[in-house]
Protein backbone atom coordinates (compact mmCIF):
# COMPACT_ATOMS: atom_id res chain seq x y z
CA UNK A 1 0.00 0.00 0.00
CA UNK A 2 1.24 3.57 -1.09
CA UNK A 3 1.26 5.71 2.22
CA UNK A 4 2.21 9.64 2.61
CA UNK A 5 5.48 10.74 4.78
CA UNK A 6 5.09 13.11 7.05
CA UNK A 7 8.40 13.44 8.28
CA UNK A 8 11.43 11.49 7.70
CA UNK A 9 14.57 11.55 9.68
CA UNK A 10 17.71 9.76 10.49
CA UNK A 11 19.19 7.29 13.52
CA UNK A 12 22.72 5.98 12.98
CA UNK A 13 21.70 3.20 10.90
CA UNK A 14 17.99 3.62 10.75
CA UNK A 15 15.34 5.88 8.80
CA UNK A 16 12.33 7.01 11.12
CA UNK A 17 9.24 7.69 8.78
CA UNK A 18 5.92 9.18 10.49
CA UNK A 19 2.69 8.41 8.61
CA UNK A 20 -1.29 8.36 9.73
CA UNK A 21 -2.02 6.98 12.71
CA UNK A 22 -3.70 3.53 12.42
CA UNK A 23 -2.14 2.35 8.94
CA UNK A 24 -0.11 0.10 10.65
CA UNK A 25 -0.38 -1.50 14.34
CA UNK A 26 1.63 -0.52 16.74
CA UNK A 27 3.85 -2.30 19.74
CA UNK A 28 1.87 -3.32 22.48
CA UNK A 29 -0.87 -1.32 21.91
CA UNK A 30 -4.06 -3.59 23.93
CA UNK A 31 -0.72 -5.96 25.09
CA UNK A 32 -0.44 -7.15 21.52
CA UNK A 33 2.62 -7.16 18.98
CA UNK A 34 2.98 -4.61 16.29
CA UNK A 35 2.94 -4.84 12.24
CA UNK A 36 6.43 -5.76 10.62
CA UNK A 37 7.47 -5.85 7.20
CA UNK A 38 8.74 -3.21 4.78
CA UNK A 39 8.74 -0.01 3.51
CA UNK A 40 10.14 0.47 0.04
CA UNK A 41 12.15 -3.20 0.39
CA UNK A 42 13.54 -1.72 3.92
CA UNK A 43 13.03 -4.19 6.47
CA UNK A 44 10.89 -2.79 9.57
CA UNK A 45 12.26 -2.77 13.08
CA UNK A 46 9.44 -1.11 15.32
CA UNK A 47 6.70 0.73 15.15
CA UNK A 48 5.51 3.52 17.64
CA UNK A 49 2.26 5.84 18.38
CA UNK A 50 3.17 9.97 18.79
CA UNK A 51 0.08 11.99 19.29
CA UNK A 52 -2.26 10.99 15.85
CA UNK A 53 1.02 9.33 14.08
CA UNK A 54 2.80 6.32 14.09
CA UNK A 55 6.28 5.93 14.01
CA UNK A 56 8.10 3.39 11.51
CA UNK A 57 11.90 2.82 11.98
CA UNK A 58 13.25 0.17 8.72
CA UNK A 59 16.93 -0.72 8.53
CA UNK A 60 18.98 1.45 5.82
CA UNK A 61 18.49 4.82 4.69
CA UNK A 62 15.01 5.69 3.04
CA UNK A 63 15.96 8.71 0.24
CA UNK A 64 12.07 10.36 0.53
CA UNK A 65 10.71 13.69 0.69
CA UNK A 66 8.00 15.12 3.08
CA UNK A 67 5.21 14.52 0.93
CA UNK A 68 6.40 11.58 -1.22
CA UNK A 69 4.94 8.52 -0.97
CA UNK A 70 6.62 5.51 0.46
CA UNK A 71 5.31 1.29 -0.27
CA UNK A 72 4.67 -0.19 2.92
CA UNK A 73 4.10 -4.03 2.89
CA UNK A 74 3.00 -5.93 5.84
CA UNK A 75 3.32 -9.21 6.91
CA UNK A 76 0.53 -11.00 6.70
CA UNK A 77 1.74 -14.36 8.23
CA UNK A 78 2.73 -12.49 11.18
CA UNK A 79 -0.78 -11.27 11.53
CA UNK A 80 -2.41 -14.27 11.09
CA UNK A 81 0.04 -15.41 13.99
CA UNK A 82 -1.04 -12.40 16.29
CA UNK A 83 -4.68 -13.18 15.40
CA UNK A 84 -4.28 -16.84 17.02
CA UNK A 85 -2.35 -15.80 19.87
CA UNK A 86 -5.13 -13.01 20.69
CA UNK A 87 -8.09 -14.84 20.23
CA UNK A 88 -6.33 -17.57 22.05
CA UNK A 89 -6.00 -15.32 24.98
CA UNK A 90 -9.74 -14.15 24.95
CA UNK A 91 -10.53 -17.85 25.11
CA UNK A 92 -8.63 -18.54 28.18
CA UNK A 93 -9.36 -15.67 30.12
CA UNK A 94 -13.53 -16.46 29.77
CA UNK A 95 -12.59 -20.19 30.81
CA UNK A 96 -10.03 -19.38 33.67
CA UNK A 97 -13.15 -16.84 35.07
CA UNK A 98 -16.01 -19.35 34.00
CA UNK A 99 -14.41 -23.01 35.77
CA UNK A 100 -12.16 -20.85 38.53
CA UNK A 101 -13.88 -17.74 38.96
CA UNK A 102 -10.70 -15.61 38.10
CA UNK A 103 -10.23 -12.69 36.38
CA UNK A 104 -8.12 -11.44 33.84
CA UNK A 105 -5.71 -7.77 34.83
CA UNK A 106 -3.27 -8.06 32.12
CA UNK A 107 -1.73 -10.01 28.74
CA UNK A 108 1.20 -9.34 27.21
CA UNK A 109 2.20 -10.95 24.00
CA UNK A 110 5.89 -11.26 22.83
CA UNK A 111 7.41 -13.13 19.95
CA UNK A 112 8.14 -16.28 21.27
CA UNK A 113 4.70 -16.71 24.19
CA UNK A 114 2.32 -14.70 25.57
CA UNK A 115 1.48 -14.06 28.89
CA UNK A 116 -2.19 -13.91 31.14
CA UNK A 117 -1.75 -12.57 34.89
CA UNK A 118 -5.00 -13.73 36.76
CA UNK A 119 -6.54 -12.74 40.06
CA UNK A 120 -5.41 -16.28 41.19
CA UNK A 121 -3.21 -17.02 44.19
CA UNK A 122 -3.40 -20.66 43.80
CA UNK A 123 -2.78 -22.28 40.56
CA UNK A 124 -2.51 -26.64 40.38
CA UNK A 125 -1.77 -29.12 37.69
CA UNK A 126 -5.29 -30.49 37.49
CA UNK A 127 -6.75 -26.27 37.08
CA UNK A 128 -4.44 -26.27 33.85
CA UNK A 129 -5.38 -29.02 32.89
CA UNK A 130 -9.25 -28.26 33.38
CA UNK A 131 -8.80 -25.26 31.85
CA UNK A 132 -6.21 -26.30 28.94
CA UNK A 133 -8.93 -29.25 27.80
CA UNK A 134 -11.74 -27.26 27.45
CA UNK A 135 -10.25 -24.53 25.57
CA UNK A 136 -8.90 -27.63 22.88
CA UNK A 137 -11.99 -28.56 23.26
CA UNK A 138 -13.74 -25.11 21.68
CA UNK A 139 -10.91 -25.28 19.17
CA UNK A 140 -12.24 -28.33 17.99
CA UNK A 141 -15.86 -27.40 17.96
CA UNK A 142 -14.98 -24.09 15.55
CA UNK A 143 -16.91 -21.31 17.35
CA UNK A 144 -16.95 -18.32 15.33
CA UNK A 145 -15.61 -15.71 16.41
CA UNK A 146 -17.69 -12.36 15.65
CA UNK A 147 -16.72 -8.32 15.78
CA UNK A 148 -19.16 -5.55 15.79
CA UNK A 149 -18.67 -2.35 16.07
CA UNK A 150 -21.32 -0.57 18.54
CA UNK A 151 -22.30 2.98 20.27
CA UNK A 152 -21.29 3.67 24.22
CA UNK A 153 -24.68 2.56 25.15
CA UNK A 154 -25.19 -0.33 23.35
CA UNK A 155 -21.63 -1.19 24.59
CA UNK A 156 -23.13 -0.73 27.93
CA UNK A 157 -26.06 -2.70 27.80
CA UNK A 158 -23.86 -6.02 26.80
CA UNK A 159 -22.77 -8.91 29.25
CA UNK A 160 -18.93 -8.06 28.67
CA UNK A 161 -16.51 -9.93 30.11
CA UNK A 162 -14.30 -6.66 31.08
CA UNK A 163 -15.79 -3.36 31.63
CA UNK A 164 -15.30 -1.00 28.58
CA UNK A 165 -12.55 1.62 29.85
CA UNK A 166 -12.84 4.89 30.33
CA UNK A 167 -9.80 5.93 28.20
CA UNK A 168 -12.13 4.18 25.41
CA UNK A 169 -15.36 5.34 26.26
CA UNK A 170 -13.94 9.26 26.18
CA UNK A 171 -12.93 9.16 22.85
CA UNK A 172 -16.71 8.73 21.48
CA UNK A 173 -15.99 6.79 18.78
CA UNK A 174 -17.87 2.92 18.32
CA UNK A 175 -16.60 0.35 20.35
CA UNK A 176 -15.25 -2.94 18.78
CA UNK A 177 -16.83 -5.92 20.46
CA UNK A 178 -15.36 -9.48 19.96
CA UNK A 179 -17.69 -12.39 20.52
CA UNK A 180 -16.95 -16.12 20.74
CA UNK A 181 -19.98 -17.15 20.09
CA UNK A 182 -20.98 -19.03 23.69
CA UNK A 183 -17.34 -18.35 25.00
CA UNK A 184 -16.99 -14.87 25.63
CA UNK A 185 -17.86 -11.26 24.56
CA UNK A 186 -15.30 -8.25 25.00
CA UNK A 187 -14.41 -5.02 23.73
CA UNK A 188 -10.88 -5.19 21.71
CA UNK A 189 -8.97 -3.20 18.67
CA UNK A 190 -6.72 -6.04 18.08
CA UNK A 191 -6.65 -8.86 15.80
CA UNK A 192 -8.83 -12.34 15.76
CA UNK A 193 -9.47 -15.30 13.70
CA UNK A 194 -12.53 -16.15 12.33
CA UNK A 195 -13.39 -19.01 14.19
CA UNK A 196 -11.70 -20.90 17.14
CA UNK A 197 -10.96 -24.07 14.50
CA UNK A 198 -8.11 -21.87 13.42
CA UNK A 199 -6.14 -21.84 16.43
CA UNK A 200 -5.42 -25.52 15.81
CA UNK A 201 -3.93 -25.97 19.44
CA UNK A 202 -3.46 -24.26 22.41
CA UNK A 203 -0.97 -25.33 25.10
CA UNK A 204 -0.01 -24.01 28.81
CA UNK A 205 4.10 -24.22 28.98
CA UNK A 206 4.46 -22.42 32.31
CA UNK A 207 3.55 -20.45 35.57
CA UNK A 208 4.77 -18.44 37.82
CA UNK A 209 3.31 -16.04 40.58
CA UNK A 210 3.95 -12.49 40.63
CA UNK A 211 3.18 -9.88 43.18
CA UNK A 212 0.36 -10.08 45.21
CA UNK A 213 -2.39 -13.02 44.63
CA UNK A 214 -1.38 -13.43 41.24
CA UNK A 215 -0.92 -15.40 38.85
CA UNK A 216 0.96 -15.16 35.44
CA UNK A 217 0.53 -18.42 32.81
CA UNK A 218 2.77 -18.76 29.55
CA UNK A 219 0.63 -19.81 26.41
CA UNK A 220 1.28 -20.59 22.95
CA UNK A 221 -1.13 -21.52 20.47
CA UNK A 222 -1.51 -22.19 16.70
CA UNK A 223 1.72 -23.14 14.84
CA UNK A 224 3.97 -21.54 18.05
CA UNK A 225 2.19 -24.58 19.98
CA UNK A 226 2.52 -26.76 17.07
CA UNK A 227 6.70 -26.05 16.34
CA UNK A 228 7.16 -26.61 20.43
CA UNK A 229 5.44 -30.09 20.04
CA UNK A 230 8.01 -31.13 17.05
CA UNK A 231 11.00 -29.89 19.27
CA UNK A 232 10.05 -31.47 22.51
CA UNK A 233 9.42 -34.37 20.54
CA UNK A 234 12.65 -34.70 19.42
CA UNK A 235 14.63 -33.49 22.20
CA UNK A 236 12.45 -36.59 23.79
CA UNK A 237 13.21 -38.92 21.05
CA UNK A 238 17.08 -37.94 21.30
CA UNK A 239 17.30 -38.60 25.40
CA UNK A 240 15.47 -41.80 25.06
CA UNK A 241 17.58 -43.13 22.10
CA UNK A 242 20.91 -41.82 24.33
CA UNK A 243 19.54 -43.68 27.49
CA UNK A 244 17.88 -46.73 25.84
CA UNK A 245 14.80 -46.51 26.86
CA UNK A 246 11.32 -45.97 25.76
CA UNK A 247 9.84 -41.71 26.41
CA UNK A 248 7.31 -43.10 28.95
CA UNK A 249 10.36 -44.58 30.95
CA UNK A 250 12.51 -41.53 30.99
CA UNK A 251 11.53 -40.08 34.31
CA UNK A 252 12.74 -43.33 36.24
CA UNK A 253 15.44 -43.38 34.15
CA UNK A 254 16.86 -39.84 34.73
CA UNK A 255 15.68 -40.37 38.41
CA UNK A 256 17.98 -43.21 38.76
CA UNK A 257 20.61 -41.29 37.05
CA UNK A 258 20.50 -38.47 39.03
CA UNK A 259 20.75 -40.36 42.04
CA UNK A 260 23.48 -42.32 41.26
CA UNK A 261 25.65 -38.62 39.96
CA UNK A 262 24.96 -37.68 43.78
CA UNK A 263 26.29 -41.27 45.51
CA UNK A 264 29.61 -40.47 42.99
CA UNK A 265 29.86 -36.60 43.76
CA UNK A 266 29.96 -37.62 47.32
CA UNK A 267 32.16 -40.21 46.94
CA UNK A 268 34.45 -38.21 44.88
CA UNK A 269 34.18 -34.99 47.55
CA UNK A 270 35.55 -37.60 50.00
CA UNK A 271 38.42 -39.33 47.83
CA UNK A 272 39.36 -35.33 46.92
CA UNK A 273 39.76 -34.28 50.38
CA UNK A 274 41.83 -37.53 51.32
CA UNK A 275 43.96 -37.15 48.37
CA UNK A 276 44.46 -32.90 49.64
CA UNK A 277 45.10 -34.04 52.77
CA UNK A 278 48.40 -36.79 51.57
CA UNK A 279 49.38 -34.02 49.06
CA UNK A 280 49.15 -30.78 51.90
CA UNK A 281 51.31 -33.15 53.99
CA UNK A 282 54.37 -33.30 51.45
CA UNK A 283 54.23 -29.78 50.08
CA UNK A 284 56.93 -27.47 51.56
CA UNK A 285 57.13 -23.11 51.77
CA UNK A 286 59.44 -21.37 49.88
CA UNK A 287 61.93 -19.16 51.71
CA UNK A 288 59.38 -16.15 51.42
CA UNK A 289 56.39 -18.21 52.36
CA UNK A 290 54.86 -19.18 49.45
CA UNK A 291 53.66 -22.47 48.77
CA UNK A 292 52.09 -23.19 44.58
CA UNK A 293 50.53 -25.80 43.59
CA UNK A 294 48.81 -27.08 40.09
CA UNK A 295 45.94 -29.67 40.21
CA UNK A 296 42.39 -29.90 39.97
CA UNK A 297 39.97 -27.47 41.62
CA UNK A 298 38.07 -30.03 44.02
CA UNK A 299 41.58 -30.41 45.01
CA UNK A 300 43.22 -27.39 45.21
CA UNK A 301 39.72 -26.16 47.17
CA UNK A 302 40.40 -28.70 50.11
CA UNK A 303 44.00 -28.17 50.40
CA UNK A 304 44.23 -25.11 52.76
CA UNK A 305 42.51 -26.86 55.50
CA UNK A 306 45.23 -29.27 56.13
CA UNK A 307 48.30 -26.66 56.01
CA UNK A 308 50.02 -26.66 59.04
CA UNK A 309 52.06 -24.17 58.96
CA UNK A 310 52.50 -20.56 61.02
CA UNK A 311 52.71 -18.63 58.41
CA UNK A 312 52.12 -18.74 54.80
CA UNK A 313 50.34 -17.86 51.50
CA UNK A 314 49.10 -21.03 49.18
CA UNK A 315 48.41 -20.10 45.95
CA UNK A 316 46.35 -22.81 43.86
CA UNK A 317 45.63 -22.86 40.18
CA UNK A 318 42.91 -25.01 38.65
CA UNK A 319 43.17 -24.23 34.91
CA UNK A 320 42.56 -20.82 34.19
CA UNK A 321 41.27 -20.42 38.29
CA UNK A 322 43.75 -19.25 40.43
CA UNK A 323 42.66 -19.30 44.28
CA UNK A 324 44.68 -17.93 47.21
CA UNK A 325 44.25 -19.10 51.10
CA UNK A 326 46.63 -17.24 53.98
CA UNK A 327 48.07 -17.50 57.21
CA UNK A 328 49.34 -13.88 58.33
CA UNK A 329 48.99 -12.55 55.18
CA UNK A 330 46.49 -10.31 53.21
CA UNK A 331 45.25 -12.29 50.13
CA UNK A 332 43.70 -9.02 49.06
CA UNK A 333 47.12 -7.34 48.98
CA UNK A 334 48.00 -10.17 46.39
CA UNK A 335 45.01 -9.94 44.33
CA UNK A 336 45.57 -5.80 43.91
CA UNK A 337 49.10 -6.52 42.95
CA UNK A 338 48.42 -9.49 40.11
CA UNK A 339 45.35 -7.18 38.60
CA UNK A 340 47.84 -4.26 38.60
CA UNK A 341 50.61 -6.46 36.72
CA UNK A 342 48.32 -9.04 34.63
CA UNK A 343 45.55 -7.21 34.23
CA UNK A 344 43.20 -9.78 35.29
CA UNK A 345 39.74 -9.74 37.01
CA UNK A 346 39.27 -11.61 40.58
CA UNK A 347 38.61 -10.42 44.03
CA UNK A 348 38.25 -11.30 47.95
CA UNK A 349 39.05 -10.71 51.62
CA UNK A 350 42.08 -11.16 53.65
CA UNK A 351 42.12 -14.77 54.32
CA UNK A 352 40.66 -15.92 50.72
CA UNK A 353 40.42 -14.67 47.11
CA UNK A 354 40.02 -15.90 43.92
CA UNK A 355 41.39 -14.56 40.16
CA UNK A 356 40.96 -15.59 36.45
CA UNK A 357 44.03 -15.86 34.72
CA UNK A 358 45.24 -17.02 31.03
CA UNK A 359 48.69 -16.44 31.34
CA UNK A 360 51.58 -17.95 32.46
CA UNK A 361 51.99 -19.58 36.02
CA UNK A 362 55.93 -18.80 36.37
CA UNK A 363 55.20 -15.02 35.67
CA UNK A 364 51.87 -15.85 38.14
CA UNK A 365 54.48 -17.17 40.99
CA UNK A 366 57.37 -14.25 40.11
CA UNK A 367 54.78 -11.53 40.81
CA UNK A 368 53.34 -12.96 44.08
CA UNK A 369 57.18 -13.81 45.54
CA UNK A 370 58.22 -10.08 44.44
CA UNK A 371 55.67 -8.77 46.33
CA UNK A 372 56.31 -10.83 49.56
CA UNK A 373 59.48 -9.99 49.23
CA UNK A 374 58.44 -6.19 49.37
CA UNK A 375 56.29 -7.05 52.39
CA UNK A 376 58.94 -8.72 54.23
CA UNK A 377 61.44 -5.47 53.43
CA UNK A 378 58.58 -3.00 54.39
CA UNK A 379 58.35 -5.11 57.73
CA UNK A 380 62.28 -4.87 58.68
C-alpha cells in the first residue's frame, strides 16, 4: 500500500518515517505485537504511536521527501500469527473466570509466548489441565468468532466480560466488540481469527506467581504450539535413544541417574579431600612463604585446611582459576598486585580470594614472591 510521509529523519543506521495513525499496528498497543514488514524493500524494526502518528523505523536509509509517498508491505503471516495468539488469549481468560472464577488484569504478547496474569493465588496441575482441555476442546468445535462495532450505550447494555474503559469510552468513537460465540464477549482493537478451529492448538508451557495473589501463565497456540510439540518431541526422542529406553520410561530413568551422579559426587568430595590431605602433607614453603601448587579445583579447594604451617600464602591454580588461602597474610594485597601487573579480574578478603588468569603460572608465581618480598622489606 502507497502511504504519505510526514516526516522522515535519520538514527545511525535507521530511517524514522511518520505516517497516519492507524495504517499500521503498533507495539503493544491492547498488550499485543505490532505490524512488521517493509517499507520500500527496507526491512521494519518497530513501530511507535506519537500523538495521531505512528512511528516506523526500517533498517537502511530511506531517500524520501516530506510529501512523497513511500510502499509499505505488511506481513501477513505475522498477523495471522497475532490473530491466534489473541483470540487464544480471549478464550482462556472467559474459561479461567467461568471453571475458577478468576479474572483477567493483564496479557502481554511477545514473539516467542504470551502471557495472562490472573486474580489467582493458587494455581494446580489439574486447574491447567481443566482449563487447557476445554479450551482444545472449543478449538475443535470451531466457534466463530464475531466483531461488531457498537455505540457507548449499546456497549453498555452487553454482558462483557471486562468493563469497557474509560480511556475508550472518552474518545466517542464505536466500540469494537469481539464475541466467541458461547465463549466470551469483550471489547478489543486487536486482531482475531474467524473461528476458534483456526487456532489448531493451544498449550499451557508455564507459571509463575507475581506480586500479590497473582498469577501469570505462559501460552502458545496455533503453529507456536505446534513447532514446540516437534522440538520437545525430538529433544524426547534424542534422550530416550541416548539412554535406551522408551519416552514413557525416561523419568525413572533420569531419576535413577540423578541419584546415582549424587552417591559419585559424594564419593568423589571424600576421595578429593583424602587425596588434599596426603598431598598438603608433602608440600613445603618457599623461603618467602609461598607455597604453589597445580591440580584440579576439588583439590586445590580442600587443600588449605590441612596446612600446618604458622605462616604462609598457598596459591592454587585449577586451569585458568587461580585461588589464594593465607596465614598472616592479606590475600587481598595479592590480588591488587596481580590485577595491577596481569591485568586480570578476581577479588576477595584477607584470608581468601580468587582470580581468572590465562597467562603464564611462572610469571603468576614471580609476581606474588616479588611482592612478599616487598612485604617482608617494608616489615624490617
Amino acid at each position: 500500500m502507497l502511504e504519505v510521509v510526514r516526516k522522515i529523519w535519520f538514527g545511525e543506521s535507521t530511517t524514522f518515517i511518520e505516517v497516519c495513525y492507524g495504517i499500521v499496528y503498533v507495539d503493544g498497543e491492547g498488550g499485543q505485537l505490532g505490524d512488521r514488514g517493509t517499507v520500500d524493500g527496507h526491512k521494519i524494526i518497530s513501530i511507535t504511536k506519537a500523538s495521531e502518528s505512528s512511528i516506523i523505523e526500517v533498517e537502511g536509509r530511506i531517500d524520501r521527501n516530506v510529501g512523497e509517498s513511500v510502499v509499505i508491505e505488511i506481513d501477513t503471516q505475522r498477523r495471522r500469527d497475532i490473530a491466534i495468539q489473541h483470540t487464544t488469549q480471549h478464550l482462556l481468560s472467559a474459561i479461567f473466570e467461568s471453571e475458577l472464577g478468576s479474572q483477567t488484569v493483564g496479557f502481554q504478547m511477545s514473539e516467542d509466548y504470551s502471557t495472562i496474569d490472573l486474580e489467582l493465588s493458587l494455581l494446580s496441575d489439574e486447574m491447567i489441565s481443566l482449563v487447557e482441555k476445554k479450551a482444545n476442546q472449543c478449538v475443535e468445535e470451531k466457534r466463530k468468532v464475531i466483531i461488531d462495532e457498537v455505540d457507548r450505550e449499546t456497549a453498555f447494555k452487553l454482558n462483557l466480560r471486562k468493563a469497557v474503559s474509560e480511556k475508550i469510552v472518552g474518545t466517542g468513537s464505536n466500540i469494537r466488540i469481539v464475541t466467541i460465540d458461547g465463549m466470551d464477549r469483550s471489547a478489543c482493537g486487536g486482531f482475531h481469527v474467524g473461528d476458534t478451529g483456526e487456532i489448531r492448538l493451544i498449550k499451557i508451557i508455564k507459571r509463575e506467581k507475581v506480586k500479590g495473589r497473582l498469577t501469570r501463565i505462559f501460552f502458545i497456540a496455533g503453529g507456536r504450539a505446534v513447532e514446540d510439540y516437534s522440538r520437545k518431541h525430538d529433544l524426547v526422542s534424542s534422550v530416550s535413544q541416548s539412554l535406551s529406553c522408551s519416552y514413557l520410561d525416561l523419568p525413572e530413568r533420569i531419576g535413577s541417574l540423578v541419584a546415582d551422579i549424587k552417591a559419585l559426587s559424594s564419593k568423589f568430595r571424600k576421595l578429593s579431600e583424602r587425596l588434599a590431605e596426603r598431598i598438603a602433607g608433602s608440600l613445603r614453603l618457599s623461603p618467602e612463604g609461598l607455597v604453589f601448587l597445580e591440580d584440579e579445583e576439588e583439590i586445590i579447594l580442600s587443600i588449605p585446611k590441612f596446612l600446618s604451617f604458622e605462616k604462609y600464602l598457598f596459591v592454587g591454580r585449577a586451569g585458568e582459576k587461580v585461588f589464594l588461602a593465607s596465614k598472616g597474610f592479606d590475600c587481598s594485597h595479592f590480588v591488587q598486585t596481580l590485577k595491577e601487573e596481569l591485568s586480570i579480574k578476581g577479588g576477595g578478603g584477607k584470608e581468601r580470594a580468587q582470580l581468572v588468569c590465562s597467562g603464564d603460572s611462572a610469571l603468576l608465581r614471580d609476581i606474588i614472591e616479588v611482592r612478599i618480598k616487598n612485604e617482608h622489606k617494608a616489615g624490617e
